[in-house]
C-alpha atoms as a PDB file:
ATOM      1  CA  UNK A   1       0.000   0.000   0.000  1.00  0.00           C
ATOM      2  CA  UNK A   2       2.923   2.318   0.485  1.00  0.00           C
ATOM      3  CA  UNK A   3       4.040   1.727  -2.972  1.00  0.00           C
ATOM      4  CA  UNK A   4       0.891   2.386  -4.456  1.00  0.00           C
ATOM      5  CA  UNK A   5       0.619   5.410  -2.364  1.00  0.00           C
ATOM      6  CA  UNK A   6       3.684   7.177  -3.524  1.00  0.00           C
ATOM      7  CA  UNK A   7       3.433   5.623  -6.849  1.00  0.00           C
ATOM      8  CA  UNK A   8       0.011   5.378  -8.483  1.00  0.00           C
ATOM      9  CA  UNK A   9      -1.373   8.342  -6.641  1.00  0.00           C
ATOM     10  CA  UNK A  10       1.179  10.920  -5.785  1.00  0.00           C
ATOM     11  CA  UNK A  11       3.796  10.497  -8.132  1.00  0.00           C
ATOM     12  CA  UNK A  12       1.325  10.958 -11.011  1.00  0.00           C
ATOM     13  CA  UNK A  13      -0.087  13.739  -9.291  1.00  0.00           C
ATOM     14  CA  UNK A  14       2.865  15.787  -8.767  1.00  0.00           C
ATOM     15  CA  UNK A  15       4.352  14.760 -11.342  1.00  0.00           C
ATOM     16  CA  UNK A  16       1.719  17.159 -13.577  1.00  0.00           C
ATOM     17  CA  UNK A  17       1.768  20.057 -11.067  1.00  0.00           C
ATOM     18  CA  UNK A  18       5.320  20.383 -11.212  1.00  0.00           C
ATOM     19  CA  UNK A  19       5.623  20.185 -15.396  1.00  0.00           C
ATOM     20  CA  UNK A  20       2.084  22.257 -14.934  1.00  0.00           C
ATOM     21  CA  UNK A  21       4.412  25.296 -12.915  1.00  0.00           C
ATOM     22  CA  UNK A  22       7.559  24.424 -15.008  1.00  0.00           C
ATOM     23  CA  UNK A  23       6.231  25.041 -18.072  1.00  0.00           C
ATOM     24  CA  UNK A  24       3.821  27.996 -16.982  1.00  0.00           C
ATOM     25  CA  UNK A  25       7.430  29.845 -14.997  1.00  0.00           C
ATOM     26  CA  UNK A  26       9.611  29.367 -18.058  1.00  0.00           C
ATOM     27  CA  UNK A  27       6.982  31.048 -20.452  1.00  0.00           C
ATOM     28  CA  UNK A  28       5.545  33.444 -17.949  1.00  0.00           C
ATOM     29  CA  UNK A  29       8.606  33.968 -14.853  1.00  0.00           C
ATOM     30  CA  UNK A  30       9.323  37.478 -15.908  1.00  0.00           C
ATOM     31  CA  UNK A  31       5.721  39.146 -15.037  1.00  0.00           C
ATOM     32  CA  UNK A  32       5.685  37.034 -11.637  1.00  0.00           C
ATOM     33  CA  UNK A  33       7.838  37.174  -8.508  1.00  0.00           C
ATOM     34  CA  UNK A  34       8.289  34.543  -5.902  1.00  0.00           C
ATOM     35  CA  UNK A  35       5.129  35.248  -3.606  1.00  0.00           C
ATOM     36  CA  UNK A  36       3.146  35.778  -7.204  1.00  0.00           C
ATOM     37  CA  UNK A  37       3.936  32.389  -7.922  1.00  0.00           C
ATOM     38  CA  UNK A  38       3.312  30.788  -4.625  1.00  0.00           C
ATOM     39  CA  UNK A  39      -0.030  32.399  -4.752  1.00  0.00           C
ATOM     40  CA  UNK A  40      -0.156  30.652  -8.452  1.00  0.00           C
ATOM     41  CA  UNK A  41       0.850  27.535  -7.075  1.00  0.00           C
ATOM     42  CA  UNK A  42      -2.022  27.661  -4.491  1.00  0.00           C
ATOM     43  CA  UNK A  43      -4.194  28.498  -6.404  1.00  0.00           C
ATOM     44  CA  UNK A  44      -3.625  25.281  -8.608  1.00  0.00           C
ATOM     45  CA  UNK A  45      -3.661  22.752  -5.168  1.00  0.00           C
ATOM     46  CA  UNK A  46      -7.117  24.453  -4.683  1.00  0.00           C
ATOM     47  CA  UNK A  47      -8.482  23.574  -8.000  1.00  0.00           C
ATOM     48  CA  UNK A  48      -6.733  20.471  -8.460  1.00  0.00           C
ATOM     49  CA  UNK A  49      -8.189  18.925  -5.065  1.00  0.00           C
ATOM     50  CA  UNK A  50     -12.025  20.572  -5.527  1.00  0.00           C
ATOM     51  CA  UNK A  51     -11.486  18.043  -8.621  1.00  0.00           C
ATOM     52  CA  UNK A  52     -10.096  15.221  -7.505  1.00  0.00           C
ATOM     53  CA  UNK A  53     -12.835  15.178  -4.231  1.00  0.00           C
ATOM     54  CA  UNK A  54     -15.322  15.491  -7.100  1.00  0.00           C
ATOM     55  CA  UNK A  55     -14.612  12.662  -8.905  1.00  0.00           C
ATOM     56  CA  UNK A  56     -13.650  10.458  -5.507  1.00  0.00           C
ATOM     57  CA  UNK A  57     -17.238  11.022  -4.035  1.00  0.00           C
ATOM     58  CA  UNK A  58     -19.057  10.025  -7.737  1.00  0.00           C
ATOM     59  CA  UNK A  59     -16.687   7.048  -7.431  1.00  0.00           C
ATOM     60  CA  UNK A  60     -16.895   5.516  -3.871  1.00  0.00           C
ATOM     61  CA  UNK A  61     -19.812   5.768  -1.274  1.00  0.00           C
ATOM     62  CA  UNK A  62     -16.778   5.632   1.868  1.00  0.00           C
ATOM     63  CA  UNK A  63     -16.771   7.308   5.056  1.00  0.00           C
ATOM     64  CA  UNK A  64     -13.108   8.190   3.725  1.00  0.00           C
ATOM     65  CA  UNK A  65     -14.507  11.049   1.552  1.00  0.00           C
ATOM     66  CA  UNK A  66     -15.134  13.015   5.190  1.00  0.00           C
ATOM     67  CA  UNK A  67     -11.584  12.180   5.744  1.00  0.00           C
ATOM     68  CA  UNK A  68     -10.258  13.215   2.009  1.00  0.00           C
ATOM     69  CA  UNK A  69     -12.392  16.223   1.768  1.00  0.00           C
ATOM     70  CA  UNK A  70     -10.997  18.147   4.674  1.00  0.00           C
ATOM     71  CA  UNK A  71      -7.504  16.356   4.590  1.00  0.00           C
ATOM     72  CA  UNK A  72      -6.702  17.068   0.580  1.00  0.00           C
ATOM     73  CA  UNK A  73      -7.621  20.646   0.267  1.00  0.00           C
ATOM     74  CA  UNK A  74      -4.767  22.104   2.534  1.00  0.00           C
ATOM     75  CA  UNK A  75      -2.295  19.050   1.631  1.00  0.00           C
ATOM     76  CA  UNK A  76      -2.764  20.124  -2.031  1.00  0.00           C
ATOM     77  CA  UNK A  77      -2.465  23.746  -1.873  1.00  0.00           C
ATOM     78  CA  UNK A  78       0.795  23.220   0.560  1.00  0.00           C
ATOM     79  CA  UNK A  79       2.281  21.140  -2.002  1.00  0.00           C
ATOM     80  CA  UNK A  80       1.583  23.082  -4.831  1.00  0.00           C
ATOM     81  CA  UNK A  81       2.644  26.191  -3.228  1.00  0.00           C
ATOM     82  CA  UNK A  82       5.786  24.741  -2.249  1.00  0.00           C
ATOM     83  CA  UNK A  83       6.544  23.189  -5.830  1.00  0.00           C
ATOM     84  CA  UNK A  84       6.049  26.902  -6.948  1.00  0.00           C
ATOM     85  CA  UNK A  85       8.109  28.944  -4.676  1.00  0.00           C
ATOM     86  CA  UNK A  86      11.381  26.436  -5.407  1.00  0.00           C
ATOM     87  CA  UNK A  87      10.318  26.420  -9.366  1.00  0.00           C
ATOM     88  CA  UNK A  88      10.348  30.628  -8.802  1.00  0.00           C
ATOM     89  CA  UNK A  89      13.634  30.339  -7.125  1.00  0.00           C
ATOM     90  CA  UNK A  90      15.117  27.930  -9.405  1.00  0.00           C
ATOM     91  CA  UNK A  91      14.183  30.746 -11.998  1.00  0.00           C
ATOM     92  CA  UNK A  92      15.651  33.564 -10.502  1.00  0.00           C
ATOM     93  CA  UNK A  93      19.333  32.243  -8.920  1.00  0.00           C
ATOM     94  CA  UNK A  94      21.641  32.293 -12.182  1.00  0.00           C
ATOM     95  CA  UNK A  95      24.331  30.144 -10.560  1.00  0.00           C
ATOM     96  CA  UNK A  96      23.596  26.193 -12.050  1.00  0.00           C
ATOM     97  CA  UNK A  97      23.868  24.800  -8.191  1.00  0.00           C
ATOM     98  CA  UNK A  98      21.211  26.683  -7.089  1.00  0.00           C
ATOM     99  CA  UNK A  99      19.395  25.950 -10.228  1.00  0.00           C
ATOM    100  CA  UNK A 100      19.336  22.391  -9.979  1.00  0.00           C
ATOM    101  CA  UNK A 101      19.096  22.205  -6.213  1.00  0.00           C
ATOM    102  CA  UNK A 102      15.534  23.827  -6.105  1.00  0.00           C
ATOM    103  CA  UNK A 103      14.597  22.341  -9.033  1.00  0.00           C
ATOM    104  CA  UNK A 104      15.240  18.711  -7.049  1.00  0.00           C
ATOM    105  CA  UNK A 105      13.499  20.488  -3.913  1.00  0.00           C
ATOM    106  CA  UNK A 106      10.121  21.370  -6.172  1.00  0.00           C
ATOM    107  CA  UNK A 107       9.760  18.068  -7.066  1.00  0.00           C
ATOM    108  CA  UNK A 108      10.879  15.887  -4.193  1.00  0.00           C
ATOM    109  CA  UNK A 109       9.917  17.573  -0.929  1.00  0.00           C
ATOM    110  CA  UNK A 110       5.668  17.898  -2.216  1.00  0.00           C
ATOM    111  CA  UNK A 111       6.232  14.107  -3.728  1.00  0.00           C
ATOM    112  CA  UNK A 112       7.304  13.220  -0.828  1.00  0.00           C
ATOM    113  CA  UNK A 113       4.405  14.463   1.972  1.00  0.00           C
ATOM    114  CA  UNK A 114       2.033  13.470  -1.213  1.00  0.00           C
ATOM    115  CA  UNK A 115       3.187   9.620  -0.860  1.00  0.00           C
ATOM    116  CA  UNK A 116       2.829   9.873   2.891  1.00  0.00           C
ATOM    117  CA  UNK A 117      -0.376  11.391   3.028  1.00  0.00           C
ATOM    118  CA  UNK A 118      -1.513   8.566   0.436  1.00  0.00           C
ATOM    119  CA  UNK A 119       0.013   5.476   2.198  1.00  0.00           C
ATOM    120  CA  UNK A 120      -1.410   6.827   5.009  1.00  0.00           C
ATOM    121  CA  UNK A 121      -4.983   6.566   3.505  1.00  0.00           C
ATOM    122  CA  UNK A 122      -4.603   3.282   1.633  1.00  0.00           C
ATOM    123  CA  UNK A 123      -3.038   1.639   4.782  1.00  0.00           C
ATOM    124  CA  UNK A 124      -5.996   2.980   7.341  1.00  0.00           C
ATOM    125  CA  UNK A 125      -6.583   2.306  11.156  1.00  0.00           C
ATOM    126  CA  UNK A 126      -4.645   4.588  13.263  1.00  0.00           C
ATOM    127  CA  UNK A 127      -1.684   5.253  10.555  1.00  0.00           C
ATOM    128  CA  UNK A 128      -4.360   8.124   9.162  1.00  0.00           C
ATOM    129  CA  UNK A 129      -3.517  10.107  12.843  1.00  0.00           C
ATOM    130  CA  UNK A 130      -0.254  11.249  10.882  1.00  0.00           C
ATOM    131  CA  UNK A 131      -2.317  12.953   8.665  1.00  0.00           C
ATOM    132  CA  UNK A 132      -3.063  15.609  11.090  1.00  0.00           C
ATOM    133  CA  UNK A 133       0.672  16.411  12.200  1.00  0.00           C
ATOM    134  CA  UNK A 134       2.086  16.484   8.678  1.00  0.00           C
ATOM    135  CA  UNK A 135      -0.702  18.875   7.528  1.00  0.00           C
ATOM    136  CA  UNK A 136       0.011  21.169  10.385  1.00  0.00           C
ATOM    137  CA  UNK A 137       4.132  20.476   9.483  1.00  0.00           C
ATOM    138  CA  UNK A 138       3.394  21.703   5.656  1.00  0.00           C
ATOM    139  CA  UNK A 139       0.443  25.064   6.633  1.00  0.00           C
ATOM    140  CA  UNK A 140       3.766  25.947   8.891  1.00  0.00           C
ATOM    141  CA  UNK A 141       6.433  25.110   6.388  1.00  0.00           C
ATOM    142  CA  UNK A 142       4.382  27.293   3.432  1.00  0.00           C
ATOM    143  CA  UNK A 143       3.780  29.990   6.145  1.00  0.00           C
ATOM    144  CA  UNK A 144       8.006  30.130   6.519  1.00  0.00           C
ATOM    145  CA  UNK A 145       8.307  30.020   2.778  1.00  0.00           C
ATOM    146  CA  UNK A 146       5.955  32.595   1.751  1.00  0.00           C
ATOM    147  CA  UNK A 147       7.024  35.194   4.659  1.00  0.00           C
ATOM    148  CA  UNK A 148      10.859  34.438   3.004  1.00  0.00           C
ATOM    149  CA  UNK A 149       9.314  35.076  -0.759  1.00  0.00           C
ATOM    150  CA  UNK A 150       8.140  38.413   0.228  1.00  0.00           C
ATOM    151  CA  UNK A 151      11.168  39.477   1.030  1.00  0.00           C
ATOM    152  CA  UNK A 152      12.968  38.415  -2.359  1.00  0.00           C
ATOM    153  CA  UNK A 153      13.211  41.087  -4.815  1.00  0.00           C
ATOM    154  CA  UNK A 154      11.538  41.297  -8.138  1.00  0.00           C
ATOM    155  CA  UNK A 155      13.658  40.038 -11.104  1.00  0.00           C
ATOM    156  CA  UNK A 156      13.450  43.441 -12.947  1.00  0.00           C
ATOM    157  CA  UNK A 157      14.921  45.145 -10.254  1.00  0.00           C
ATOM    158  CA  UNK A 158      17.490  42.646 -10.067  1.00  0.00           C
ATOM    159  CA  UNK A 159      18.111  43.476 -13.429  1.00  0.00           C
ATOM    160  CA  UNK A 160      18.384  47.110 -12.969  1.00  0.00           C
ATOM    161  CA  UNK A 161      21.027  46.706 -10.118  1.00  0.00           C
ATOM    162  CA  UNK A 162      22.853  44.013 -12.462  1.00  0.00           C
ATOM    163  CA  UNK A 163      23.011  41.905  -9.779  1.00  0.00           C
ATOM    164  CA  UNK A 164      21.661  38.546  -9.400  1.00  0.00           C
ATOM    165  CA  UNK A 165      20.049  36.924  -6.667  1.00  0.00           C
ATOM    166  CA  UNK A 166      22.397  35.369  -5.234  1.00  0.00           C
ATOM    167  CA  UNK A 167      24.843  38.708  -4.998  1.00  0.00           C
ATOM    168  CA  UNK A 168      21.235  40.050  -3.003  1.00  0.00           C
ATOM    169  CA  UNK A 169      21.844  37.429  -0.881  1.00  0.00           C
ATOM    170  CA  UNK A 170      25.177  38.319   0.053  1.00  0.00           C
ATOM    171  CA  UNK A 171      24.513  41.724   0.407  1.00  0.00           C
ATOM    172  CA  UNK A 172      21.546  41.171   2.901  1.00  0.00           C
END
């Protein structure tokens, strides 16, 4: 049940959120900054999980829906949000390191608290009592990352310094 948590449910998942964000940063980074696209990011988890309960409730007549319903909604938008503040990073350091490093972190870290959340849910009894903690863990963890993007400059006026993000860094 763990494998088919991590694999049939949130690796597919994720998978299409983070190419979703990739692609949608790479053709559109330059209008958004790093709390803009957190916000986007959100705003995808919300829409993405209003679906999926959708199509879960036509599909099963479980008590688990109670469970999914309130349990998806903030584990999605987390996720998402998180996927899209390391994708808007990855965009604005120049250096390849720091390229690469939080392009690994968008895709790992969410796929990672997906597949827990799911194995959680497939295995049942008193395993779904992590559910609780690790939704509080990621609300707290997007809460940390979304007070750090608003303090990020805008690319354009890292531009009009000539400086990149990581000489802002330095400087601060």
């Amino acid at each position: 049940k763990v494998f088919t948590g991590f694999v049939n449910a949130a690796l597919i998942e994720k998978s299409t959120a983070f190419l979703f964000l990739y692609y949608l940063f790479s053709k559109q980074y330059s209008k958004l900054n790093v709390n803009e696209s957190v916000c986007f990011g959100m705003f995808l988890g919300i829409g993405f999980s209003a679906l999926e309960n959708i199509f879960y409730a036509i599909q099963t007549n479980s008590s688990m829906i109670f469970l999914r319903m309130f349990t998806s909604v903030p584990l999605h938008i987390t996720t998402c949000g998180i996927i899209a503040y390391y994708l808007a990073l990855r965009q604005a350091y120049n250096t390849p390191i720091n390229r690469i490093t939080n392009l690994i972190l968008a895709y790992v870290i969410p796929l990672l608290f997906h597949g827990i959340y799911d194995s959680c849910l497939l295995i049942g009894n008193q395993i779904t009592y992590i559910i609780g903690p690790e939704l509080v863990f990621l609300i707290l963890a997007l809460e940390y990352l979304m007070a750090r993007a608003i303090s990020l400059p805008h690319t354009s006026e890292l531009k009009k310094k000539k400086i990149s993000l990581e000489d802002w860094e330095a400087i601060q």
